[in-house]
Protein backbone atom coordinates (compact mmCIF):
# COMPACT_ATOMS: atom_id res chain seq x y z
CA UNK A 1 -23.75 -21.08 -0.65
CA UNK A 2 -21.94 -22.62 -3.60
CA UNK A 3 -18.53 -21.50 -1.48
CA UNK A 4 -19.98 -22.99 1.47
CA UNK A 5 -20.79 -26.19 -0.65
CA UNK A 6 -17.39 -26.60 -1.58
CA UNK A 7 -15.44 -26.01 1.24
CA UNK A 8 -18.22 -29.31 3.05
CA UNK A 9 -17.38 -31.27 0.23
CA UNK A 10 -13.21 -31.09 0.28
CA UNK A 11 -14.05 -31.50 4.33
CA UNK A 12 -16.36 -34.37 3.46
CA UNK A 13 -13.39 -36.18 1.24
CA UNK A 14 -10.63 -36.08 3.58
CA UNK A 15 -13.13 -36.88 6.64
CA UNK A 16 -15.62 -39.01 5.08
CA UNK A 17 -16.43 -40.76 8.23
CA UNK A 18 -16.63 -38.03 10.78
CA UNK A 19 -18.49 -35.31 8.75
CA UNK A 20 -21.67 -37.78 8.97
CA UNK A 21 -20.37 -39.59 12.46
CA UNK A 22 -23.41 -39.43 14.79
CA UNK A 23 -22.60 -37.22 17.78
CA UNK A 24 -19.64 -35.15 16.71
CA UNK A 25 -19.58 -31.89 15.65
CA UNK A 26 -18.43 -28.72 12.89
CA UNK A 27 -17.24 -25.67 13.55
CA UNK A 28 -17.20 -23.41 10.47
CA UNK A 29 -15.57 -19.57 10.54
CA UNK A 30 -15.84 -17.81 6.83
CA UNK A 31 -15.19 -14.28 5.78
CA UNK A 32 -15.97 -13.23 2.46
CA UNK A 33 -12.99 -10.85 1.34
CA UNK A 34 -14.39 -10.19 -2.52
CA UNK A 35 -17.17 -11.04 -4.82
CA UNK A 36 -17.25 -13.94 -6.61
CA UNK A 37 -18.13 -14.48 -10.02
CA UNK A 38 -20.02 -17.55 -11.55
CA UNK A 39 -17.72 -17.29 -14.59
CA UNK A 40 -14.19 -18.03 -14.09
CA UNK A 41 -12.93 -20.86 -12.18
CA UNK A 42 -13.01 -21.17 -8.15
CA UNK A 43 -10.24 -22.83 -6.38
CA UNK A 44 -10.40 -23.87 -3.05
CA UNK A 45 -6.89 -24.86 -1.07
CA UNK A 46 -6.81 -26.47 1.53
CA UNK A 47 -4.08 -27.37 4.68
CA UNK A 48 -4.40 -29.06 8.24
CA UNK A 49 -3.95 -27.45 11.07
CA UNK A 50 -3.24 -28.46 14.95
CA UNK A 51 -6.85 -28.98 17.03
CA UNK A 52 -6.60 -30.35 20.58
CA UNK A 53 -10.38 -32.27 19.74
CA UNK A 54 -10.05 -33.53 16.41
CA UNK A 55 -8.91 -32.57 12.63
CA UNK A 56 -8.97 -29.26 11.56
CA UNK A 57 -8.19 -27.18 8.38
CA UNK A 58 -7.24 -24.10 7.18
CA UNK A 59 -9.45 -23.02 3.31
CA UNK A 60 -8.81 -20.46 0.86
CA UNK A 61 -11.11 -20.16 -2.49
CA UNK A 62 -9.47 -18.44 -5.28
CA UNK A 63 -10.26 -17.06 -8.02
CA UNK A 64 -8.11 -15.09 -10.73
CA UNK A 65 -5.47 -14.94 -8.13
CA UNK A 66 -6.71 -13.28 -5.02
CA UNK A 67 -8.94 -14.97 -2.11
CA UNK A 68 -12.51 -14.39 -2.30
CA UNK A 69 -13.41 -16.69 0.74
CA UNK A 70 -11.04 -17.85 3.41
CA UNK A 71 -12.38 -20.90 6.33
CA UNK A 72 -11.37 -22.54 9.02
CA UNK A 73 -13.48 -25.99 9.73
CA UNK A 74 -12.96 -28.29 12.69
CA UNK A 75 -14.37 -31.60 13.08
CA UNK A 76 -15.23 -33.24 17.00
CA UNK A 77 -15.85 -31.74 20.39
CA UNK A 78 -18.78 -30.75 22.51
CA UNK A 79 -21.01 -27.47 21.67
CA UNK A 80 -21.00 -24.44 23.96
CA UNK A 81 -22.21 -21.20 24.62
CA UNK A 82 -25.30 -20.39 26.12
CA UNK A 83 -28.57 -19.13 24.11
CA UNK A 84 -30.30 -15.90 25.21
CA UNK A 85 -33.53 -17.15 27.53
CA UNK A 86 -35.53 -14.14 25.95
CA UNK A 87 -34.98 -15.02 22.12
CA UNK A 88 -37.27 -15.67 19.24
CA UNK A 89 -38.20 -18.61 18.07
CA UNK A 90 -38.42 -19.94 14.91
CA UNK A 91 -39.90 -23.50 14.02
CA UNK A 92 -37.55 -25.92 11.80
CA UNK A 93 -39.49 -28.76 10.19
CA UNK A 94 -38.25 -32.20 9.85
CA UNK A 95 -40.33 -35.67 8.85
CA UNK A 96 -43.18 -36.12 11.50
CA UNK A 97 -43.46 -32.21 12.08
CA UNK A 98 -46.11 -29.96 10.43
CA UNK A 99 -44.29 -27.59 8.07
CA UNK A 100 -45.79 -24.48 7.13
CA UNK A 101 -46.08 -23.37 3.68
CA UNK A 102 -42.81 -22.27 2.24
CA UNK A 103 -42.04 -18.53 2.21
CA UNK A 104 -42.35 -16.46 -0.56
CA UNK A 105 -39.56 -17.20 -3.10
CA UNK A 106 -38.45 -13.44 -3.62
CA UNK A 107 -38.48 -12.65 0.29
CA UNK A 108 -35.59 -15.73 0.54
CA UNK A 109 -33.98 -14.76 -2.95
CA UNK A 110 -34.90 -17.87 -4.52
CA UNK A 111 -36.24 -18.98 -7.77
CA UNK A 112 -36.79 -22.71 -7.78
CA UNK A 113 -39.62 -23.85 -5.04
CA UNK A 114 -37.51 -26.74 -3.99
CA UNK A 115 -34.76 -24.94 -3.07
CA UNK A 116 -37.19 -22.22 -0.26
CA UNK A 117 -36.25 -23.76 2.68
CA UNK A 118 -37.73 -21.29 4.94
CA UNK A 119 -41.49 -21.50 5.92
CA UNK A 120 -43.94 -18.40 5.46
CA UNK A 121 -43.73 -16.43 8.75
CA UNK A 122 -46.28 -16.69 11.37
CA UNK A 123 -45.11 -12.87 12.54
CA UNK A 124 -41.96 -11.17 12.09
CA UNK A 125 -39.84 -13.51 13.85
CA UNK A 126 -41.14 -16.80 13.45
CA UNK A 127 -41.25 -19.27 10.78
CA UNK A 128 -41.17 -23.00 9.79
CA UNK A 129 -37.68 -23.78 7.69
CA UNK A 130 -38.80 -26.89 5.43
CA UNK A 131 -35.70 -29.75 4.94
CA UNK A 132 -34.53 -30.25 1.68
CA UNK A 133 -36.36 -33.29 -0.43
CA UNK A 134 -34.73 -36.46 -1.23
CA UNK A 135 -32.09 -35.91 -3.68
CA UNK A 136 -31.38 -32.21 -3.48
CA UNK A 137 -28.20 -30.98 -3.41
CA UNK A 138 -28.19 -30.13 0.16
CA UNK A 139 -30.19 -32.57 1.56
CA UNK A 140 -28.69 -35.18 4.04
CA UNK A 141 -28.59 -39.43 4.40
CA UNK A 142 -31.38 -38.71 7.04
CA UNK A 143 -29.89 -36.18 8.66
CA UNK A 144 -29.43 -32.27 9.27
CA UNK A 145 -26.73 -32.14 6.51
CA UNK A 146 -24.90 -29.08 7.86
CA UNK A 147 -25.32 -27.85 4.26
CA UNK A 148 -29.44 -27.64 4.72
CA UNK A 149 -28.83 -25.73 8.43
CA UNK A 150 -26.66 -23.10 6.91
CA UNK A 151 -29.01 -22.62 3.96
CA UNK A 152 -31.75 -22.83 5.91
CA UNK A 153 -30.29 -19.92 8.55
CA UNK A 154 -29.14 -18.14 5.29
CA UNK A 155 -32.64 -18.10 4.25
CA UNK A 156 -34.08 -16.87 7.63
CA UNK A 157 -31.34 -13.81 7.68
CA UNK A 158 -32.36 -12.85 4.21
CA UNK A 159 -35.90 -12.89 4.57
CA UNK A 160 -35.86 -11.01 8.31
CA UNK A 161 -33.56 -8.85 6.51
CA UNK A 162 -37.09 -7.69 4.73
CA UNK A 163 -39.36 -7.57 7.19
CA UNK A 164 -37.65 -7.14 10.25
CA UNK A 165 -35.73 -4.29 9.02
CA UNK A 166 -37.68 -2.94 6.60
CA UNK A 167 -35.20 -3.46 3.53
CA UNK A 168 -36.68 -3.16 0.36
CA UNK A 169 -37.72 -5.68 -1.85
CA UNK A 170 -34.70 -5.49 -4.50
CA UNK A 171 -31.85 -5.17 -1.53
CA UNK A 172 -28.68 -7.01 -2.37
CA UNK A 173 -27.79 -8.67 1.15
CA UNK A 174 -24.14 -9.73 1.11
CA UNK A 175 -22.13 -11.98 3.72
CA UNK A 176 -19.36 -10.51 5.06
CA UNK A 177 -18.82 -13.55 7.74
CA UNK A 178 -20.37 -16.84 8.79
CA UNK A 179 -19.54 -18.64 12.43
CA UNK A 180 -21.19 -21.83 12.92
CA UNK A 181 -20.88 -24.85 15.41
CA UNK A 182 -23.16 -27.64 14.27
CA UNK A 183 -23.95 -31.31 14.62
CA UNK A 184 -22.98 -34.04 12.94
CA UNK A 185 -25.19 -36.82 11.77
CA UNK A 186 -28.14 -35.57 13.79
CA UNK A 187 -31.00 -37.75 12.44
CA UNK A 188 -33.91 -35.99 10.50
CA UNK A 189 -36.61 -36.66 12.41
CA UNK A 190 -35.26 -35.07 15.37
CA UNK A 191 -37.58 -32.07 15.59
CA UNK A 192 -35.39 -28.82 15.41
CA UNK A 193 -36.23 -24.79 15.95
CA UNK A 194 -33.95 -21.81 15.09
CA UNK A 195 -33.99 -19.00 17.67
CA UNK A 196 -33.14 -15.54 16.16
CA UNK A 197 -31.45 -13.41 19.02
CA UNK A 198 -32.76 -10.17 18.48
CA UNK A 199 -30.35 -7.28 17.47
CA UNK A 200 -30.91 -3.83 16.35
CA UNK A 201 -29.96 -3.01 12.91
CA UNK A 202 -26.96 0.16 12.35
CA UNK A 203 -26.92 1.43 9.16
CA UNK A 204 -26.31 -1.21 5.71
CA UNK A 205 -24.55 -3.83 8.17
CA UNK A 206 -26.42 -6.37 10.62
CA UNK A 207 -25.53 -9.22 12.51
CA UNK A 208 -28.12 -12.17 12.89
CA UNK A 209 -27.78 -14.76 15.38
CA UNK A 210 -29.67 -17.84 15.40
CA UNK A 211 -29.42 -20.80 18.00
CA UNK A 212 -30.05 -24.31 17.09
CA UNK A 213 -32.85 -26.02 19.73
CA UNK A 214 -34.94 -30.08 19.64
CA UNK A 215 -38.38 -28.22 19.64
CA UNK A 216 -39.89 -30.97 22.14
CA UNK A 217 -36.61 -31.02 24.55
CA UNK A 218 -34.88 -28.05 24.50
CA UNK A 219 -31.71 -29.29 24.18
CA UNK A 220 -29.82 -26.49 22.28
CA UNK A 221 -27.64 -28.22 19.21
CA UNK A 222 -25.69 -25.73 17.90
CA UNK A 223 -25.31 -22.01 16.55
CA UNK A 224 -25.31 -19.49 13.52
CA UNK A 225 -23.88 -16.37 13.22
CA UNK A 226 -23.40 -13.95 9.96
CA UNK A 227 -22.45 -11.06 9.31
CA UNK A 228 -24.15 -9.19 6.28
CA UNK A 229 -23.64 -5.59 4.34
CA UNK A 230 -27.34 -4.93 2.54
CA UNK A 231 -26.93 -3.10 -0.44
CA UNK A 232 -29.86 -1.32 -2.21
CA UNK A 233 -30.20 -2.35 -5.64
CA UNK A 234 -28.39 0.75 -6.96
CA UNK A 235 -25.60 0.58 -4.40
CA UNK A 236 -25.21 -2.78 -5.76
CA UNK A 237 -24.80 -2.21 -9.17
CA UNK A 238 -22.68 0.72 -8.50
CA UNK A 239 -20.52 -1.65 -6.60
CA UNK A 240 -20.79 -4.32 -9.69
CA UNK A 241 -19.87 -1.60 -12.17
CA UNK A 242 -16.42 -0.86 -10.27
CA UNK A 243 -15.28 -4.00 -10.58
């Protein structure tokens, strides 16, 4: 999420207007080609590249020479794809909508409680996701930053990742890719749900999809979906250890 973080900010400096414009629209595509450590210094490059609906750019993060996260962002257009009819639901919370309490902090990987932005589940597949208070790092100018959206979806994979597929407690779950197409400057109030589209697990790598819907409407607003390797906590410090 701190990749993710930077690569909105450097989008949010060259395009301060129309990252927050009310109506438009982000499309995200990440793939995460290495770990990345919280030690040395991340880099994050950045060049345009041709769109036929707005500005676009091409992101590499780097760190002690080689890529460890390579984007593509666009800015404008309409959304599209249609969501399966037969798909969970999940409840997202904004002001003037009951939130549930949050989740438990190890089933989202999470240590501070204002940073759970996932509710606790009312079954398997259904839970309120809580929006950022004022003055956290993700939190938007009274909006669904896409920041919050992505965290919150992040959240919802990690903790389905435990009790949808039965991954133990100490499971590493890595990203391997992240697609999203999300609105811009969406106010907070507007009453959102997630909708997981159900899809069975194979082996240590899964594929969660979740669509963006107004609760009271809906209208669908956009879409998630991210591509994850779990690790068990051996596996993962095997993997650490070969580094």
């Amino acid at each position: 999420m701190v990749l993710v973080a930077g690569v909105l900010d450097l989008v949010r400096a060259r395009e301060p207007e129309r990252i927050d414009a009310a109506g438009g629209r982000i499309r995200l595509s990440l793939t995460f080609d290495r770990m990345c450590e919280l030690g040395p210094p991340v880099w994050l490059e950045a060049e345009p590249v041709a769109a036929d609906d707005g500005p676009a750019w091409r992101l590499t993060a780097v760190q002690d020479g080689e890529a460890v996260c390579r984007a593509t962002v666009g800015l404008g257009g309409a959304e599209g794809s249609a969501v399966s009819a037969g798909s969970a639901r999940t409840v997202v919370a904004g002001p003037g909508r009951a939130a549930g309490e949050p989740a438990d902090a190890a089933l989202v990987h999470r240590h501070l409680a204002e940073n759970v932005l996932v509710g606790e589940p009312a079954r398997v597949e259904r839970a309120a996701v809580l929006v950022p208070p004022p003055g956290h790092r993700l939190a938007g100018a009274g909006t669904h930053g896409p920041g919050a959206l992505i965290e919150s979806a992040r959240q919802l994979a990690t903790m389905l990742g435990h009790t949808a597929h039965g991954r133990d407690a100490d499971a590493q779950m890595l990203w391997l890719s992240m697609e999203a197409d999300l609105p811009t400057g969406l106010p907070a109030e507007v009453p959102l749900e997630l909708w997981w589209e159900f899809a069975p697990v194979r082996g240590a790598r899964a594929v969660f999809r979740f669509a963006v819907v107004d609760a009271e409407s809906g209208e669908r607003h956009g879409r998630f979906e991210m591509g994850v390797h779990t690790l068990s906590r051996a596996g993962y410090l095997k993997r650490r250890s070969a580094k």
